[in-house]
C-alpha atoms as a PDB file:
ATOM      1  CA  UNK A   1     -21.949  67.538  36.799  1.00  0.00           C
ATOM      2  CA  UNK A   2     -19.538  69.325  34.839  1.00  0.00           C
ATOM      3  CA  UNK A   3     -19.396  72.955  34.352  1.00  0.00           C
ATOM      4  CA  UNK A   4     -19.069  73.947  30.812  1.00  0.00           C
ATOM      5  CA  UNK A   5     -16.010  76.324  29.863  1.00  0.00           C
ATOM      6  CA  UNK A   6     -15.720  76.090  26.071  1.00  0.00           C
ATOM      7  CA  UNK A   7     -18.190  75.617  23.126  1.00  0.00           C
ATOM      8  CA  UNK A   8     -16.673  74.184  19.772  1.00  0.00           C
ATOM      9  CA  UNK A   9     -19.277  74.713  16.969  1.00  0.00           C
ATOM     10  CA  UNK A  10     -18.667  72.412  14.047  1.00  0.00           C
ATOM     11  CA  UNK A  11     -18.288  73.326  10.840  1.00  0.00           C
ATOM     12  CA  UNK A  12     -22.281  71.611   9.585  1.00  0.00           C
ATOM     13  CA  UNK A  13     -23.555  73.844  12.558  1.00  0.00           C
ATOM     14  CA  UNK A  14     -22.022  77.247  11.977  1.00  0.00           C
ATOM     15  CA  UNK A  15     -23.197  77.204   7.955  1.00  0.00           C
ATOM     16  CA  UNK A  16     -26.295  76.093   9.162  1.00  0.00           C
ATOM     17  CA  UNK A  17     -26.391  78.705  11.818  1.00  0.00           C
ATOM     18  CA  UNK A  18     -26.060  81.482   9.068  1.00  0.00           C
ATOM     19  CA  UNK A  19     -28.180  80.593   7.257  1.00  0.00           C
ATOM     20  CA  UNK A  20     -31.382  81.331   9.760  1.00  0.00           C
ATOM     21  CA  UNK A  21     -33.779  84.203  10.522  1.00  0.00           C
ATOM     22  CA  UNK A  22     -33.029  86.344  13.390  1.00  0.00           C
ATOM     23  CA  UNK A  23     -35.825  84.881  15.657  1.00  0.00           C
ATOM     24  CA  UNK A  24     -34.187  81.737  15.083  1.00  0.00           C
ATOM     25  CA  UNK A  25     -30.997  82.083  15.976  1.00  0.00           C
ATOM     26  CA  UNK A  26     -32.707  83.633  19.387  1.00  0.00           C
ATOM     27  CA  UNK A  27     -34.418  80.252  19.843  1.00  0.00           C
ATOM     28  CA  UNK A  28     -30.949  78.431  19.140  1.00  0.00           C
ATOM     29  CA  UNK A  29     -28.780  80.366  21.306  1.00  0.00           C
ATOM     30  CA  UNK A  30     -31.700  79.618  24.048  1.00  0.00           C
ATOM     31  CA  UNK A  31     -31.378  76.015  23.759  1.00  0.00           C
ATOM     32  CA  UNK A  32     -27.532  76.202  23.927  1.00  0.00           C
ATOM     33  CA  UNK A  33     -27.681  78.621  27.135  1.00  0.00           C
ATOM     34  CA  UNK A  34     -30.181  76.019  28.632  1.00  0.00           C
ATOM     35  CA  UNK A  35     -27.607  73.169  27.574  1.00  0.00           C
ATOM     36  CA  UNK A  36     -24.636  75.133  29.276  1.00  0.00           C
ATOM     37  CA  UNK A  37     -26.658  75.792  31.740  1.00  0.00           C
ATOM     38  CA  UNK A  38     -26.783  71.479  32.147  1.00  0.00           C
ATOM     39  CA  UNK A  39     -25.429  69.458  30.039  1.00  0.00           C
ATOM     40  CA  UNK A  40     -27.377  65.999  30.696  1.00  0.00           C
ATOM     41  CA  UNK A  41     -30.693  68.059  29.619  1.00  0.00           C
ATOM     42  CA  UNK A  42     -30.516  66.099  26.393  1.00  0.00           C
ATOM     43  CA  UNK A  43     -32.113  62.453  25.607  1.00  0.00           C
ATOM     44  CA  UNK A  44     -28.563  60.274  25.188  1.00  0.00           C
ATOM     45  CA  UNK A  45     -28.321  57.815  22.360  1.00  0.00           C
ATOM     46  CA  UNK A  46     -26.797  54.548  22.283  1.00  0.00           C
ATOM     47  CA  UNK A  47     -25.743  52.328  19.498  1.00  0.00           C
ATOM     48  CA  UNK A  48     -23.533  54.026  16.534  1.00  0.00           C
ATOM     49  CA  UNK A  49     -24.463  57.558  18.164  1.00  0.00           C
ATOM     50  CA  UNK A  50     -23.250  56.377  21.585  1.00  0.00           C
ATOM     51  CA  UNK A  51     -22.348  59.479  23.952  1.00  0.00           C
ATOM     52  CA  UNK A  52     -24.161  62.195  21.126  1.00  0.00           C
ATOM     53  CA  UNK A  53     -26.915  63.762  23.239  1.00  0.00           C
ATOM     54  CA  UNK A  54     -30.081  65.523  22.163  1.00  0.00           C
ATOM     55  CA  UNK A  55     -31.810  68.400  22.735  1.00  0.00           C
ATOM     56  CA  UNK A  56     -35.357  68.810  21.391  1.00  0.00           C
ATOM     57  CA  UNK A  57     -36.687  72.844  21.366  1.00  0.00           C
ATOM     58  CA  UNK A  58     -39.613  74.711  19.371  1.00  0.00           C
ATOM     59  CA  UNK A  59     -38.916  77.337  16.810  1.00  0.00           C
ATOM     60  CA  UNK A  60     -41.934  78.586  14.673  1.00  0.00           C
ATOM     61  CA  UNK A  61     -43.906  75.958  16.448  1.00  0.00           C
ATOM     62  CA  UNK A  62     -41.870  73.088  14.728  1.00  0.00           C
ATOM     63  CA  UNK A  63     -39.547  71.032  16.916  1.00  0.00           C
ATOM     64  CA  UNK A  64     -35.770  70.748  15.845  1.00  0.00           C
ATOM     65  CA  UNK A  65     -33.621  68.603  16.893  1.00  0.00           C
ATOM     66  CA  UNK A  66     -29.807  70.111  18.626  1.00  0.00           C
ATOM     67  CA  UNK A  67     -26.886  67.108  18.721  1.00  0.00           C
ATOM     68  CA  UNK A  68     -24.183  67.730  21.112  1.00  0.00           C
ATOM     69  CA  UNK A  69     -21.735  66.147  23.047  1.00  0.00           C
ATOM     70  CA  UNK A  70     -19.860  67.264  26.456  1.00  0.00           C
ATOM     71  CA  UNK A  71     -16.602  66.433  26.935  1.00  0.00           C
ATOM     72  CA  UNK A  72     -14.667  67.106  30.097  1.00  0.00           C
ATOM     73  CA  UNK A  73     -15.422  70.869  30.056  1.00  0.00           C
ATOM     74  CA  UNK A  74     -16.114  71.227  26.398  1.00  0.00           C
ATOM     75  CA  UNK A  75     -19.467  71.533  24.592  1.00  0.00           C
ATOM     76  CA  UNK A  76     -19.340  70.706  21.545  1.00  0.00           C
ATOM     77  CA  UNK A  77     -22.397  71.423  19.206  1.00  0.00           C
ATOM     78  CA  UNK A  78     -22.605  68.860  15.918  1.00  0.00           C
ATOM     79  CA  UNK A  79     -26.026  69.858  14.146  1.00  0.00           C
ATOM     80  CA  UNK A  80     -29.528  70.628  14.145  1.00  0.00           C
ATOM     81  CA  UNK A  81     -32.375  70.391  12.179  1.00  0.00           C
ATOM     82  CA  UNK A  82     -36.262  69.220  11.818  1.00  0.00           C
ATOM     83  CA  UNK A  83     -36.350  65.256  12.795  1.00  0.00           C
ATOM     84  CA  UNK A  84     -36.592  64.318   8.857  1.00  0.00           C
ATOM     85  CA  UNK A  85     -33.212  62.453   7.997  1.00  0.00           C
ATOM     86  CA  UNK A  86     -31.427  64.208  11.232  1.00  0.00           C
ATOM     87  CA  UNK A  87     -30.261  60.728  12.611  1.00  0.00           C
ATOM     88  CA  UNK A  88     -29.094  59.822   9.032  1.00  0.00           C
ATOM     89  CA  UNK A  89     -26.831  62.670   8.346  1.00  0.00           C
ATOM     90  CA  UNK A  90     -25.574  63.005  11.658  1.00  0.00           C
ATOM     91  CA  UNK A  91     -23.829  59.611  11.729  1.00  0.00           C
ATOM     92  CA  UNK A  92     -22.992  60.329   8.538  1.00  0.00           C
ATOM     93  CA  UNK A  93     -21.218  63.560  10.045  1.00  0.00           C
ATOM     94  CA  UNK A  94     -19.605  61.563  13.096  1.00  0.00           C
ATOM     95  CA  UNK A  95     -17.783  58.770  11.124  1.00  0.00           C
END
């Protein structure tokens, strides 16, 4: 397993990031410390999101959705969001 040195936030993710309440960045920066903490946590996809990796968590008792991938020793963190259209705009995001 690799150990996880760098984190690379894209651009979707850090405007999305802002624009949450306190307790939910708490709940984010959980998931990502439990993804650091190992990387294959997530469900892997296959097909046009091959090597993406997800991460499901709770916040406000709805479940969002974290896509990231791991890279040699770099995390990088694509998007999150509630499951409606997530798969949609993410490949959108990746091509």
């Amino acid at each position: 397993m690799t150990k996880v040195k760098e984190i690379i936030q894209s651009p979707i993710f850090a405007k999305q990031k802002k624009k949450l309440h306190k307790q939910q960045i708490r709940d984010l920066d959980r998931a990502v410390k439990s993804i650091v903490n190992n990387p294959k946590v997530g469900e892997t996809k296959v097909g046009d999101l091959r090597g993406v990796r997800i991460y499901k968590y709770k916040s406000n008792n709805q479940q969002i959705l974290l896509a990231y991938e791991v890279v040699d020793s770099t995390l990088y963190l694509y998007t999150f969001g509630s499951h409606e259209n997530f798969y949609r705009d993410l490949k959108k995001y990746l091509q």
